[in-house]
N, C-alpha and C. Protein backbone atom coordinates (compact mmCIF):
# COMPACT_ATOMS: atom_id res chain seq x y z
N UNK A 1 1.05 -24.42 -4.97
CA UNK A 1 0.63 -23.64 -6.12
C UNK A 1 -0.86 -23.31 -6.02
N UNK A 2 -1.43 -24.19 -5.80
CA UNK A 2 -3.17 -23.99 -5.75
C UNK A 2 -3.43 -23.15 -4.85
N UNK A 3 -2.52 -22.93 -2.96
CA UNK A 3 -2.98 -21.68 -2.20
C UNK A 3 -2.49 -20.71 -2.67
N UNK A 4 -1.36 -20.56 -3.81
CA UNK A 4 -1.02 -19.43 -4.42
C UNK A 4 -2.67 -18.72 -4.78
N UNK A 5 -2.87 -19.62 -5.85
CA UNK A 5 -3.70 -19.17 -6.62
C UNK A 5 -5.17 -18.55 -5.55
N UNK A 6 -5.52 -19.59 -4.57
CA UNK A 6 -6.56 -18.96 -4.29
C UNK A 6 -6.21 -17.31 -2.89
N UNK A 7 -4.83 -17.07 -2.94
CA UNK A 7 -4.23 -16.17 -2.19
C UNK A 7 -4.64 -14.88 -3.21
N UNK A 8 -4.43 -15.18 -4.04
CA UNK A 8 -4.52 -14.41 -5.73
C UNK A 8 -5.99 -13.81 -5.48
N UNK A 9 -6.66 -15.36 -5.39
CA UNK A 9 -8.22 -14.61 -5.69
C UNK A 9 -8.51 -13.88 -4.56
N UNK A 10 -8.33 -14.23 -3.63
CA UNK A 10 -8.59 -13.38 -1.98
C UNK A 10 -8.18 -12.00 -2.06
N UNK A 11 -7.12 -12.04 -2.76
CA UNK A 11 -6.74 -10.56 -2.88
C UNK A 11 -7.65 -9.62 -4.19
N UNK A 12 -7.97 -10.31 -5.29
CA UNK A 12 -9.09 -9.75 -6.21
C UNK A 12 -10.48 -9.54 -5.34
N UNK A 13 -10.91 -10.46 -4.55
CA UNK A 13 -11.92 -10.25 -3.85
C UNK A 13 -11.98 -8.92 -2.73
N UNK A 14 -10.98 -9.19 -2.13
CA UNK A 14 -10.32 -7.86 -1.27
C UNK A 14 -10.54 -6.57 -1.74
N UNK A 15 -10.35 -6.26 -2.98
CA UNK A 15 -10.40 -5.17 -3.77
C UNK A 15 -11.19 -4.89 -4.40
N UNK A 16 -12.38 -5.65 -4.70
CA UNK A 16 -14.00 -5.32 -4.92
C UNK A 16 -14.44 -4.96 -3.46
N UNK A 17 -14.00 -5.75 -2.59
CA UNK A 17 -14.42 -4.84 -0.96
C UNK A 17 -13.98 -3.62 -0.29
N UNK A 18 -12.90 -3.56 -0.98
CA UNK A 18 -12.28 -2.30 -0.27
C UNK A 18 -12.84 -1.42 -1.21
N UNK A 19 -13.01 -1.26 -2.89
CA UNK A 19 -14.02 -0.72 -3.55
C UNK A 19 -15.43 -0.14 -3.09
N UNK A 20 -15.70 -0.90 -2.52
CA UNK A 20 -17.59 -1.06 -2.19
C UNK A 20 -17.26 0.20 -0.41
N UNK A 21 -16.54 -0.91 0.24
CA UNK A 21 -16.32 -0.15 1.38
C UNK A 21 -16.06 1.55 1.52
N UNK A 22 -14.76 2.09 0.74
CA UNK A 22 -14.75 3.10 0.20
C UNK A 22 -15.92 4.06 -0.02
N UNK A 23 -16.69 3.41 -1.12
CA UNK A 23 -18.26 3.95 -1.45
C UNK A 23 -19.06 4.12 0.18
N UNK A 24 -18.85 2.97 1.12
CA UNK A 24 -20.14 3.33 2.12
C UNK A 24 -19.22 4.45 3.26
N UNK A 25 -18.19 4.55 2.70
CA UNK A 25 -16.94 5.86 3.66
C UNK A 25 -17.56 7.21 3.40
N UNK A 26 -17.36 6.98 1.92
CA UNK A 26 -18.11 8.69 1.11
C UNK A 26 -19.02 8.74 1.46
N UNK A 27 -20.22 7.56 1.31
CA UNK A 27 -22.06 7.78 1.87
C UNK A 27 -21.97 8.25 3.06
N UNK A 28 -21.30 7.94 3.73
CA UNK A 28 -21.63 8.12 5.56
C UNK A 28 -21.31 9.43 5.55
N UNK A 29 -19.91 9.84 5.18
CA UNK A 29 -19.58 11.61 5.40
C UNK A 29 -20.09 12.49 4.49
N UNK A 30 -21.09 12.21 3.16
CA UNK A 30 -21.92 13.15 2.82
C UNK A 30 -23.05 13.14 3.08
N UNK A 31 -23.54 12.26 4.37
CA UNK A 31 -24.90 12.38 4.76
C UNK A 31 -24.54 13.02 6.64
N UNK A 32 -23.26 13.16 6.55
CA UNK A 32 -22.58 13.46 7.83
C UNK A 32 -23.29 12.44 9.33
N UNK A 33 -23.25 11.31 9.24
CA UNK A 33 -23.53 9.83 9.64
C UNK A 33 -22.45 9.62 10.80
N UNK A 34 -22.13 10.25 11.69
CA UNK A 34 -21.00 9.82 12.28
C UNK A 34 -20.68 8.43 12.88
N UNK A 35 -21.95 7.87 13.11
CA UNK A 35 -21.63 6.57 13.45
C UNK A 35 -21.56 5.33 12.64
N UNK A 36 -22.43 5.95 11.25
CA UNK A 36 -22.22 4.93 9.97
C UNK A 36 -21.05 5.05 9.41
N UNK A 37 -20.27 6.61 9.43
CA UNK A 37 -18.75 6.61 8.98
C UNK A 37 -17.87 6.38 9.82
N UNK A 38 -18.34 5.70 11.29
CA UNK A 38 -16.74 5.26 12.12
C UNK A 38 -16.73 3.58 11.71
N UNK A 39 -18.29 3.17 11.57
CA UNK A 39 -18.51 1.66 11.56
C UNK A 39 -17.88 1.68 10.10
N UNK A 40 -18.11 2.51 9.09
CA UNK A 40 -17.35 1.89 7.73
C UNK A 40 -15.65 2.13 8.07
N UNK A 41 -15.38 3.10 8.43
CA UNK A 41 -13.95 3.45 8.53
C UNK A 41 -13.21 1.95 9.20
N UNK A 42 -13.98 1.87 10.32
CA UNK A 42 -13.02 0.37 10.79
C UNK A 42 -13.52 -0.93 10.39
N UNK A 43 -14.35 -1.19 9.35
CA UNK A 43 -14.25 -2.37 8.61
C UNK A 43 -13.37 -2.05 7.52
N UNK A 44 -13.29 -0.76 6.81
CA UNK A 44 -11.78 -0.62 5.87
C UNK A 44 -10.39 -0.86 6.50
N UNK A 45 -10.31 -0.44 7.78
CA UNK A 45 -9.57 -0.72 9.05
C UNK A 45 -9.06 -2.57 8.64
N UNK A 46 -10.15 -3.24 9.01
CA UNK A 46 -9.95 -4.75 9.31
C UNK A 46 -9.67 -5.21 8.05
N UNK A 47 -10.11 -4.75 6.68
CA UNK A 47 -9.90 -5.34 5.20
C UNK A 47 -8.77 -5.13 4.98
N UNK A 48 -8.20 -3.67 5.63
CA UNK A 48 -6.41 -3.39 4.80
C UNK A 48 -5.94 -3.87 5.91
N UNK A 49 -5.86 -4.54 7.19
CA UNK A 49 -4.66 -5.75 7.80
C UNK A 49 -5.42 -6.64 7.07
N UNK A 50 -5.87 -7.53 6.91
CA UNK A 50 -6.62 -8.68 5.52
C UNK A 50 -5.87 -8.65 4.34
N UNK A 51 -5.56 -6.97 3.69
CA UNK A 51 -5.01 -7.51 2.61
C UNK A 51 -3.74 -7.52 2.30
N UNK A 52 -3.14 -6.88 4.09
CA UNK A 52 -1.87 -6.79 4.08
C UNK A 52 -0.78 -8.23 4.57
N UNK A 53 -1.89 -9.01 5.19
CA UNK A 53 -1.89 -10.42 5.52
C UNK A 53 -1.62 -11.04 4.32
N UNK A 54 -2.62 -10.87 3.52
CA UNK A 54 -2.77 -11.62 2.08
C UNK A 54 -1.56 -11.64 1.11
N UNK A 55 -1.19 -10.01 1.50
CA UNK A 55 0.22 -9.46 0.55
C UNK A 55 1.38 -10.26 0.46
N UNK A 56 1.68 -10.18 2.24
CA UNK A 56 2.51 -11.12 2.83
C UNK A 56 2.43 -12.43 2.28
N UNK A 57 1.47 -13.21 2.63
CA UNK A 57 1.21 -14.78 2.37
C UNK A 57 1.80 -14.98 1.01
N UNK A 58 1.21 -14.10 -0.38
CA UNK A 58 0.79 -14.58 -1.63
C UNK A 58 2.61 -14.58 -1.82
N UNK A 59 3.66 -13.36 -1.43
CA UNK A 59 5.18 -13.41 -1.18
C UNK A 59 5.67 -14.08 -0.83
N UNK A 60 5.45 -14.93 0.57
CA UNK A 60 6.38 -15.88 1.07
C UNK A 60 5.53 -17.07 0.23
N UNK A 61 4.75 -17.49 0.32
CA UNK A 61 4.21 -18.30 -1.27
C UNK A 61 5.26 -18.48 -2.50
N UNK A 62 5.35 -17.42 -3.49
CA UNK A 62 6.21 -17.03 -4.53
C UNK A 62 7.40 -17.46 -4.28
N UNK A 63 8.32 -16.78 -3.19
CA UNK A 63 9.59 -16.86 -2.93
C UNK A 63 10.22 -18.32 -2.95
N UNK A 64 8.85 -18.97 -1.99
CA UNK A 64 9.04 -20.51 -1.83
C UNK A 64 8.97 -21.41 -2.91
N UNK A 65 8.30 -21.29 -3.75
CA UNK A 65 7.57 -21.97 -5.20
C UNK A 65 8.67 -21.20 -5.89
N UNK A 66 9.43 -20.37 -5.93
CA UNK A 66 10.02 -20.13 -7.84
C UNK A 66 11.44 -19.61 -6.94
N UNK A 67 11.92 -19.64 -5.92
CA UNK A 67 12.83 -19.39 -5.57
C UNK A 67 13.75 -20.24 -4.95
N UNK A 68 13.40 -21.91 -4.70
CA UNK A 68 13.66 -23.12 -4.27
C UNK A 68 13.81 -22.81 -2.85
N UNK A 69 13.34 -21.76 -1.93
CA UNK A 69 13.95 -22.04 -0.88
C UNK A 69 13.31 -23.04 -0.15
């Protein structure tokens, strides 16, 4: 139950980053930055497998805890 929970927060945290990240996506391509918008593009890259990891985990988590398997 408790890595539920902190699976939970990882994923709230995730989403203030992918937030922020987003923002330095737009900065880079309206200052037309090509190398500041490939370096943001693939740290959004590495955060969404992160939060697709996380997705996963926080599910087989759940399933296990309220589903008796």
């Amino acid at each position: 139950l408790i890595l539920l929970v902190l699976c939970n927060v990882a994923s709230a945290v995730f989403g203030v980053w992918f937030a922020l990240g987003s923002k330095a996506v737009i900065d880079a391509a309206q200052l037309r930055d090509s190398q500041a918008f490939l370096h943001a593009c693939l740290r959004q890259g590495a955060l969404i497998v992160a939060m697709l990891a996380d997705h996963m985990l926080i599910h087989g988590l759940r399933d296990r805890l309220f589903c008796g398997r």
